[in-house]
Protein backbone atom coordinates (compact mmCIF):
# COMPACT_ATOMS: atom_id res chain seq x y z
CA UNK A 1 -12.45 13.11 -3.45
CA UNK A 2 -11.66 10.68 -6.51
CA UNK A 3 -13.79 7.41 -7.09
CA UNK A 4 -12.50 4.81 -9.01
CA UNK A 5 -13.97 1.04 -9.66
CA UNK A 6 -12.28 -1.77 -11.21
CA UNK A 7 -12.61 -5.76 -11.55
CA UNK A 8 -9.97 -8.29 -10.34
CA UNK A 9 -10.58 -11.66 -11.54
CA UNK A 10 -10.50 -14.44 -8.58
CA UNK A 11 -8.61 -17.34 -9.58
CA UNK A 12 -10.44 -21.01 -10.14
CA UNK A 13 -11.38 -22.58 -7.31
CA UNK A 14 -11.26 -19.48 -5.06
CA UNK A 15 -14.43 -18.15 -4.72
CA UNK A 16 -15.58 -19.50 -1.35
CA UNK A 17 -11.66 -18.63 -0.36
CA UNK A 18 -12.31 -15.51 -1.49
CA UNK A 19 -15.68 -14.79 0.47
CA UNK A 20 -14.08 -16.89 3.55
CA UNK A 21 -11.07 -14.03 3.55
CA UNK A 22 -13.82 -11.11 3.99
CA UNK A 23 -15.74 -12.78 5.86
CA UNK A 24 -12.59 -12.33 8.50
CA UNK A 25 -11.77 -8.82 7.49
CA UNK A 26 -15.54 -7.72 8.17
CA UNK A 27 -15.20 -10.21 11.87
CA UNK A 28 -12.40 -10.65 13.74
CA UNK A 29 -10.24 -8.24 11.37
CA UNK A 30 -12.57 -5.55 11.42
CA UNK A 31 -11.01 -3.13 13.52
CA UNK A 32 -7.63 -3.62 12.42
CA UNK A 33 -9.10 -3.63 8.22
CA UNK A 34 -10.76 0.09 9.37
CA UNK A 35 -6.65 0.99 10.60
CA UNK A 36 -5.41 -0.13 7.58
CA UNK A 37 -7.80 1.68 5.33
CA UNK A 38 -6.95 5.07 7.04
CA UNK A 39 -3.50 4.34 6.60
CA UNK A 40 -4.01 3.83 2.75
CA UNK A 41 -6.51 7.02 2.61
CA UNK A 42 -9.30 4.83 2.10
CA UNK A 43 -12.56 6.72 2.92
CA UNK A 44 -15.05 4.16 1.12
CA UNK A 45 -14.38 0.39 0.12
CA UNK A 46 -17.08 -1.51 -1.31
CA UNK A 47 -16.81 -4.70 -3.28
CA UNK A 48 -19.20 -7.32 -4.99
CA UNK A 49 -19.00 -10.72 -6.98
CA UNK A 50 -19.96 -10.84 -10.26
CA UNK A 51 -19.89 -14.84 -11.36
CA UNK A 52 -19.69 -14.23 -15.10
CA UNK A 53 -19.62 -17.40 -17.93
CA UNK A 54 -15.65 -16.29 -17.84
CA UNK A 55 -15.35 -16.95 -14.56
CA UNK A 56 -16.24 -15.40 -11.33
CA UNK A 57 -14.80 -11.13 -10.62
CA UNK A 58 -14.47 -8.84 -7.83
CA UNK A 59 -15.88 -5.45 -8.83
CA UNK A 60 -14.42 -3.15 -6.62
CA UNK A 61 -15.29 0.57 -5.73
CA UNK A 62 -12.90 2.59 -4.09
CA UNK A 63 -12.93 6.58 -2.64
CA UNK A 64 -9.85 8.28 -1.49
CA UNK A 65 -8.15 11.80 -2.54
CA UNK A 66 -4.97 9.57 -4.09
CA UNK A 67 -6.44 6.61 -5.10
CA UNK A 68 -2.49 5.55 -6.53
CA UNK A 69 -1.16 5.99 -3.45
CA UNK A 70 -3.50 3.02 -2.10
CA UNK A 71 -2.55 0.89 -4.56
CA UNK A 72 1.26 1.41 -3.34
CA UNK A 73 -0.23 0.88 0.38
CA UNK A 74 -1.54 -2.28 -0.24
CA UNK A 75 1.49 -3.81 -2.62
CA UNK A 76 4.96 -2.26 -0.31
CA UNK A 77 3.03 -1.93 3.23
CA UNK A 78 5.05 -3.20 6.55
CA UNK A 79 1.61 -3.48 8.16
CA UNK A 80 0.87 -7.14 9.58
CA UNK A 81 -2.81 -6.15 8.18
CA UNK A 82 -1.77 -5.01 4.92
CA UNK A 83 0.65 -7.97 4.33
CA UNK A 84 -2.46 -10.33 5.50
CA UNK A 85 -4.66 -8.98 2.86
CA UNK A 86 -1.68 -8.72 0.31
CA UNK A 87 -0.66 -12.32 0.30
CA UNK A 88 -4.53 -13.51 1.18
CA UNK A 89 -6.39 -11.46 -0.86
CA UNK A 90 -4.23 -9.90 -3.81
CA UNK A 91 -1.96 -13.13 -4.35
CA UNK A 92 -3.68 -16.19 -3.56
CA UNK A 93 -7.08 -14.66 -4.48
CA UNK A 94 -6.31 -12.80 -7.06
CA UNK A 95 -2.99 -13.56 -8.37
CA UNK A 96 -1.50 -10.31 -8.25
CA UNK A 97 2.17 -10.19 -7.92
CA UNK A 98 2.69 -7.45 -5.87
CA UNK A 99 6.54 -6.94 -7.02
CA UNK A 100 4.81 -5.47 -10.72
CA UNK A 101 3.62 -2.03 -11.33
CA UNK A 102 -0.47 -2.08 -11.41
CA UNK A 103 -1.92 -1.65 -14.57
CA UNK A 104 -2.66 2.05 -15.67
CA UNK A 105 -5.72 3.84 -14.26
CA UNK A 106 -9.03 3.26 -15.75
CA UNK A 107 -10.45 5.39 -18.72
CA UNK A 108 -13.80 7.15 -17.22
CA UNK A 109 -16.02 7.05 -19.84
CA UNK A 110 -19.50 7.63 -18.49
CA UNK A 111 -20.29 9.75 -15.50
CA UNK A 112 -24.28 11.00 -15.68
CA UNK A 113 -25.60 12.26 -12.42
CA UNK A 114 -29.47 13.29 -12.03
């Protein structure tokens, strides 16, 4: 099973948009965010603000065995769900465009482990 974390930035102004949006996905989407996870081979999602003096971040922490192949679920998915969160989340959130490549996997530096 891989882990990965990263941060996405949440655009100005779209912070309480931002905690509105999961607010639905862990409510009324909840069943239908748990089908979509599957889908992308999602097995743990977990995600926190960090308000920072350069503006306020999603740090996100992902597990899957492919954890590329949900990035391509989330940015080329058919899903109703998927496009929901795409155009919600990644775009007006986040300003993603989801037509781009994402960036290059993150360099693991530090992994200590009692």
């Amino acid at each position: 099973m891989a882990t990965y974390a990263f941060i996405q930035p949440i655009k100005a102004g779209k912070t309480q948009v931002w905690k509105n949006y999961v607010k639905e996905m862990t409510g009324p989407r909840k069943d239908a965010l748990k089908a979509s996870r599957k889908k992308a081979g999602l097995t743990t999602e977990r995600a926190w603000l960090q308000s920072t003096p350069m503006g306020d971040f999603v740090v996100v922490y992902w597990e899957a065995e492919d954890i590329g192949k949900v990035f391509q679920h989330f940015m080329t998915s058919k899903d109703p769900t998927d496009q929901w969160f795409r155009d919600k989340i990644l775009v007006e959130v986040h300003g993603m465009n989801p037509s781009v490549p994402p960036p290059p996997m993150n360099e693991l530096i530090l992994d200590f482990k009692a």
